[in-house]
PDB file of N, CA and C in Angstrom:
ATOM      1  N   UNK A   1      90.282  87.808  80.747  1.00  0.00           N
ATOM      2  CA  UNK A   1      90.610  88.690  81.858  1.00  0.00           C
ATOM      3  C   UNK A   1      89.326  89.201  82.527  1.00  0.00           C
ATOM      4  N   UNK A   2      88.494  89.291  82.110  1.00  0.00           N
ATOM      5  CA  UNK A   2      87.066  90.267  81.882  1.00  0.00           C
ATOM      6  C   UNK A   2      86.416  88.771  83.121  1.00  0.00           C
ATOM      7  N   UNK A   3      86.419  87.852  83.076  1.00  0.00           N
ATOM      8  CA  UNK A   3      85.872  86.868  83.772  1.00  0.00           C
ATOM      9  C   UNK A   3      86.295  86.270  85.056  1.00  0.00           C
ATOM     10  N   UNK A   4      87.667  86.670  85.098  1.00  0.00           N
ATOM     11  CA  UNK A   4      88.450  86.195  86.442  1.00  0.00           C
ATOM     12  C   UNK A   4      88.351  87.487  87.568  1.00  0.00           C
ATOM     13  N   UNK A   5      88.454  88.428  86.802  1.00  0.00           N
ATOM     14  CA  UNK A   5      87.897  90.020  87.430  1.00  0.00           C
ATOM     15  C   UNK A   5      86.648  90.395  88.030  1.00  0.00           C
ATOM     16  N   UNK A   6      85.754  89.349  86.995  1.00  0.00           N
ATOM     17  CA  UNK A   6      84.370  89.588  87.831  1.00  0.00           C
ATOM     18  C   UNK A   6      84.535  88.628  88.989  1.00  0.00           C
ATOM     19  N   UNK A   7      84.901  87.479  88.481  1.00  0.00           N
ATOM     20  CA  UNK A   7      84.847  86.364  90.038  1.00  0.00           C
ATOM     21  C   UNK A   7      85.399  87.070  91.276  1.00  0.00           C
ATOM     22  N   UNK A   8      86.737  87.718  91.072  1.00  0.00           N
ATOM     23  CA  UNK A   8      87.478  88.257  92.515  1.00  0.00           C
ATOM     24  C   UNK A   8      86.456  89.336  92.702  1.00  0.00           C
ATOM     25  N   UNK A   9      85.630  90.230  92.180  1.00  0.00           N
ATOM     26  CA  UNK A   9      85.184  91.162  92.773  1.00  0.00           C
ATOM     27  C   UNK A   9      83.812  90.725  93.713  1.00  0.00           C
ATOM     28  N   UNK A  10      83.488  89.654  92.955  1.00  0.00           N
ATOM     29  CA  UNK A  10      82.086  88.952  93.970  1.00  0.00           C
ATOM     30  C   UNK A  10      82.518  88.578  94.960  1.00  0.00           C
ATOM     31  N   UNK A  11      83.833  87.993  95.258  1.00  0.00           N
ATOM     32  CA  UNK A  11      84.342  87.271  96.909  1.00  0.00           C
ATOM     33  C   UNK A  11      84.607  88.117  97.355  1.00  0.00           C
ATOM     34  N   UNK A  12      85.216  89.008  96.877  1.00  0.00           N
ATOM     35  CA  UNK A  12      86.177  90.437  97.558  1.00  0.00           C
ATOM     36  C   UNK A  12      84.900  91.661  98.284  1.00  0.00           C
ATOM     37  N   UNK A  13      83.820  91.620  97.405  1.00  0.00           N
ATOM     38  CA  UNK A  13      83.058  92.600  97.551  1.00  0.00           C
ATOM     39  C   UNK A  13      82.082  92.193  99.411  1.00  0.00           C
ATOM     40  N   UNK A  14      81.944  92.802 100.242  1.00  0.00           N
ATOM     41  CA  UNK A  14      80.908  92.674 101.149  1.00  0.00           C
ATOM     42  C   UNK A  14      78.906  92.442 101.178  1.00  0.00           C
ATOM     43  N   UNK A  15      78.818  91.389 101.740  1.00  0.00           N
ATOM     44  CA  UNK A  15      77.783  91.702 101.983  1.00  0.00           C
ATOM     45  C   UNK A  15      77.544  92.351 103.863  1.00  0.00           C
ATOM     46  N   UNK A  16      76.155  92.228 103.899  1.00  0.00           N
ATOM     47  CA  UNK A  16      75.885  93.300 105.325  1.00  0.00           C
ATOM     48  C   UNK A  16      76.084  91.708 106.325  1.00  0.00           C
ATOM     49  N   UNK A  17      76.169  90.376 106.070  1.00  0.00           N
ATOM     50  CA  UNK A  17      76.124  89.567 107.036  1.00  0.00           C
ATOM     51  C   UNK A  17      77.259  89.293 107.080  1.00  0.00           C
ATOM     52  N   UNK A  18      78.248  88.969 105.834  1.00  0.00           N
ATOM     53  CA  UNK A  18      79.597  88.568 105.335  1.00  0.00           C
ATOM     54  C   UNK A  18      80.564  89.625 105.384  1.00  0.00           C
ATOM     55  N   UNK A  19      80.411  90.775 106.369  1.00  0.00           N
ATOM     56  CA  UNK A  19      81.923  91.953 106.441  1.00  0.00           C
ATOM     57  C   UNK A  19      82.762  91.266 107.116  1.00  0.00           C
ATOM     58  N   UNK A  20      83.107  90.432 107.803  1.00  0.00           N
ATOM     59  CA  UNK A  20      84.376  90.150 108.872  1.00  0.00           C
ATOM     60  C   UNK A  20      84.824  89.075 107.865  1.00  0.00           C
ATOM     61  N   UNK A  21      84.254  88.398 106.875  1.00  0.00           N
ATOM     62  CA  UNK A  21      84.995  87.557 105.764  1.00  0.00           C
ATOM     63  C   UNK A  21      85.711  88.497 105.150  1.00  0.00           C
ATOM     64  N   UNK A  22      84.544  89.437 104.475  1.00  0.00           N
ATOM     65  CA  UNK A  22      85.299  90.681 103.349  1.00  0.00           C
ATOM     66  C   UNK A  22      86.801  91.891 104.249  1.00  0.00           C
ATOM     67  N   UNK A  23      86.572  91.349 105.041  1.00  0.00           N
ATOM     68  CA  UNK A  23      88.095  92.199 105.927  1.00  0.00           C
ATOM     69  C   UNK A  23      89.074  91.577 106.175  1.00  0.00           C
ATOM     70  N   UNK A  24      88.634  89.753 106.537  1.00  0.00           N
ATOM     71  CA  UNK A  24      89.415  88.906 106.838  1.00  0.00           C
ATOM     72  C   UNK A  24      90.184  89.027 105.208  1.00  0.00           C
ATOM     73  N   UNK A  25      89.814  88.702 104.380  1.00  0.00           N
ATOM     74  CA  UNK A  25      89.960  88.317 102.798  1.00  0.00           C
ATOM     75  C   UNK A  25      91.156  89.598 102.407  1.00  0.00           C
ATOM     76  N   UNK A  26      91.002  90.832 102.818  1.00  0.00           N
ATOM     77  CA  UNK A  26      91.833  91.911 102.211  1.00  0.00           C
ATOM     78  C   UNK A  26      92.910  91.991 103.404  1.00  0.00           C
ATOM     79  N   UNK A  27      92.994  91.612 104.207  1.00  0.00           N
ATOM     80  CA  UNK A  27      93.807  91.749 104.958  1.00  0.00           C
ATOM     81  C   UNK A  27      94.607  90.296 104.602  1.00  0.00           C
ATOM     82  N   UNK A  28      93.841  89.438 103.953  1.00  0.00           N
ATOM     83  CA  UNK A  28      94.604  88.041 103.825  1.00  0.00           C
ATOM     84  C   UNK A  28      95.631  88.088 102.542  1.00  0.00           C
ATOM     85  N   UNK A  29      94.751  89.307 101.529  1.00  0.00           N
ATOM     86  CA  UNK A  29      95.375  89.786 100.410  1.00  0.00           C
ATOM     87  C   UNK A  29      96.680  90.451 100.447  1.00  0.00           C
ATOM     88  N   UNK A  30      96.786  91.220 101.446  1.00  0.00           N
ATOM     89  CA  UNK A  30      97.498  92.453 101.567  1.00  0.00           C
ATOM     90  C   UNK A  30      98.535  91.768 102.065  1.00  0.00           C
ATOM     91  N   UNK A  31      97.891  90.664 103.160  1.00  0.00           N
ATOM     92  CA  UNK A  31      99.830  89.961 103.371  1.00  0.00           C
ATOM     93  C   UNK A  31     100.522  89.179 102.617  1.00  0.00           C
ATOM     94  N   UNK A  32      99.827  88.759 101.599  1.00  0.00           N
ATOM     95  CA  UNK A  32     100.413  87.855 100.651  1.00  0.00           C
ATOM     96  C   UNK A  32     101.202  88.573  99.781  1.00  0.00           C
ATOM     97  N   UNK A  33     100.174  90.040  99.403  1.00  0.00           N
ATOM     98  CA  UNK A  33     100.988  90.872  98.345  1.00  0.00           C
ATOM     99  C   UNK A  33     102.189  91.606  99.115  1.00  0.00           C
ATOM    100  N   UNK A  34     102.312  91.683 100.936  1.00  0.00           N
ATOM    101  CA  UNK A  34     103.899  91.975 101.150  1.00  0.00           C
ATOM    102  C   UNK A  34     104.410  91.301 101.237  1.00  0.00           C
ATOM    103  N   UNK A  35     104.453  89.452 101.681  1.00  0.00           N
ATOM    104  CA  UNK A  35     105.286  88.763 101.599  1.00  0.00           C
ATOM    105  C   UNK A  35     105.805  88.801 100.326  1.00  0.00           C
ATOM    106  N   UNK A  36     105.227  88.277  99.191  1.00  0.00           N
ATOM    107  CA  UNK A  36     105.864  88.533  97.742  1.00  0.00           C
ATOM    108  C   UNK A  36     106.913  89.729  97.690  1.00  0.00           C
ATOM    109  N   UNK A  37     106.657  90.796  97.359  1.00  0.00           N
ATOM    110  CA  UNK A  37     106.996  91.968  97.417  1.00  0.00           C
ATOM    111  C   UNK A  37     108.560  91.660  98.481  1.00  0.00           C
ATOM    112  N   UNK A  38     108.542  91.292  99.923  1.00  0.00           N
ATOM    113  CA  UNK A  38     109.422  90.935 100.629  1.00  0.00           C
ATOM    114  C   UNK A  38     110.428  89.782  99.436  1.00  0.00           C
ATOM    115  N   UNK A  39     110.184  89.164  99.174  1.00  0.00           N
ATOM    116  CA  UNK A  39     110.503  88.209  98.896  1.00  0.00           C
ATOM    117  C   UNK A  39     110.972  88.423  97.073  1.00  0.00           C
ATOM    118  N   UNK A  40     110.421  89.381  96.163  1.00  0.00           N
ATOM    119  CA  UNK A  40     111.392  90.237  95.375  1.00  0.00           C
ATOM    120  C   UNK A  40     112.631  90.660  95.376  1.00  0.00           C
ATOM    121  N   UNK A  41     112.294  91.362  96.632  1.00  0.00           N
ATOM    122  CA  UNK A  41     113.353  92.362  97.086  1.00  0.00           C
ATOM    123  C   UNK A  41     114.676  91.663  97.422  1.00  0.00           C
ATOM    124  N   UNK A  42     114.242  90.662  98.396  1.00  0.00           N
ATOM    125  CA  UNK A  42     115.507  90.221  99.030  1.00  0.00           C
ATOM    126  C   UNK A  42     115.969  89.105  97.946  1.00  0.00           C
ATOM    127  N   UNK A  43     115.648  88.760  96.483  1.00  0.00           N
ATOM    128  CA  UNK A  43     116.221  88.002  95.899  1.00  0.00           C
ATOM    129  C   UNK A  43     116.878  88.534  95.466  1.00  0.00           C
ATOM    130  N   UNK A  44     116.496  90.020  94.591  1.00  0.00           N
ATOM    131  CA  UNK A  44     117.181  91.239  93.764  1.00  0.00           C
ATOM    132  C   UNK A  44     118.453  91.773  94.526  1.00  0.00           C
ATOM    133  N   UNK A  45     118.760  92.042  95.645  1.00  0.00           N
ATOM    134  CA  UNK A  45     119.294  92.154  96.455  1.00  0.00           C
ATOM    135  C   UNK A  45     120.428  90.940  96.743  1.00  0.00           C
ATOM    136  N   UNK A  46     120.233  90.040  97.050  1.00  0.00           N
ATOM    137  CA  UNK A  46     120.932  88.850  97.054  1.00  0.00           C
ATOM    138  C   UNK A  46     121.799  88.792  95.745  1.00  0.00           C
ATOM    139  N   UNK A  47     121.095  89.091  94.166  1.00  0.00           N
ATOM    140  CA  UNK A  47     121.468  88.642  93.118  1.00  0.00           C
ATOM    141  C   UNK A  47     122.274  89.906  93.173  1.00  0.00           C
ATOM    142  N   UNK A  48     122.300  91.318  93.222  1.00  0.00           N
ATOM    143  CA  UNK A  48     123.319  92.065  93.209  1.00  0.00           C
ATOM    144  C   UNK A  48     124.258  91.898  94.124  1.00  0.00           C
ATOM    145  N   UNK A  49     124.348  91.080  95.520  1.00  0.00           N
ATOM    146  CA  UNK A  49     125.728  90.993  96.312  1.00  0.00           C
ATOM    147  C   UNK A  49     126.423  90.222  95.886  1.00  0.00           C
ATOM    148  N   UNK A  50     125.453  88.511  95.068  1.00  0.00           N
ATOM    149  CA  UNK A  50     126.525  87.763  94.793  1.00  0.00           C
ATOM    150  C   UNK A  50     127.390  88.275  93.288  1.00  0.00           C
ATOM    151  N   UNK A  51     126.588  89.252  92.624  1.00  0.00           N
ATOM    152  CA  UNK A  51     127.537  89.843  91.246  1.00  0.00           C
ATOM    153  C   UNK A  51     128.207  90.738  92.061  1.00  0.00           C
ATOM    154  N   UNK A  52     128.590  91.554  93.023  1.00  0.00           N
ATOM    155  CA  UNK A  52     129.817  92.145  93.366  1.00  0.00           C
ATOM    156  C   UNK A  52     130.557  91.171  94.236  1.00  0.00           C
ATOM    157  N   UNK A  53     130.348  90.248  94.719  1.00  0.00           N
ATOM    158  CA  UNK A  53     131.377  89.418  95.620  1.00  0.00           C
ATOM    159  C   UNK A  53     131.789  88.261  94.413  1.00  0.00           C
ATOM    160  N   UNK A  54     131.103  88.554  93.479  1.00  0.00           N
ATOM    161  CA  UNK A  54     131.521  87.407  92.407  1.00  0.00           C
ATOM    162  C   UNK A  54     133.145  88.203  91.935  1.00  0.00           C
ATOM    163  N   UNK A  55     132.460  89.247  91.324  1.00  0.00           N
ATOM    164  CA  UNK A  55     134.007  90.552  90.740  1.00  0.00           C
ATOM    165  C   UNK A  55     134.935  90.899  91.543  1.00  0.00           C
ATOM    166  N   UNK A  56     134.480  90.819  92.868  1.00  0.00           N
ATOM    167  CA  UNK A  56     135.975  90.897  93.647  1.00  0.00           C
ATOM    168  C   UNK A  56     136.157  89.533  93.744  1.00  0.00           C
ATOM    169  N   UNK A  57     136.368  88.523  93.651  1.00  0.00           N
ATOM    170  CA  UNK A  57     136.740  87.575  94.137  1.00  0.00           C
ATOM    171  C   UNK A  57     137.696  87.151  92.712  1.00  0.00           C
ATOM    172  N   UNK A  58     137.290  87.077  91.016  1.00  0.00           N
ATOM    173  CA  UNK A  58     137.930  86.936  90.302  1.00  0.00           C
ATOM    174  C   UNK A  58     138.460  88.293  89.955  1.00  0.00           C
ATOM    175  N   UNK A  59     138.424  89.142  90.473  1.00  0.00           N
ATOM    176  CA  UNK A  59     139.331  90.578  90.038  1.00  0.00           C
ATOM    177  C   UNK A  59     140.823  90.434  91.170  1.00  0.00           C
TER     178      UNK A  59
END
């Protein structure tokens, strides 16, 4: 864990020539971590409509 942590913090981190990478990069982060997040939700969601349209349908 200790080694994959250092790698993301060297790409992630800025230098003074490399800031519009290091902004591009967290902003590239941040949409990935809401698509996911999007994409949780609406399965969890999905999986609770089809268990109540499942129970009314054999009730």
């Amino acid at each position: 864990m200790q080694y994959e942590l250092k790698i993301a913090l060297r790409y992630l981190r800025a230098r003074r020539r490399d800031a519009f990478i290091s902004i591009t990069t967290i902003f590239t982060v941040v949409g990935v971590m809401l698509g996911v997040a999007a994409l949780v939700i609406v399965l969890a969601v999905m999986a609770g409509f089809e268990a109540s349209l499942r129970q009314r349908i054999l009730s």
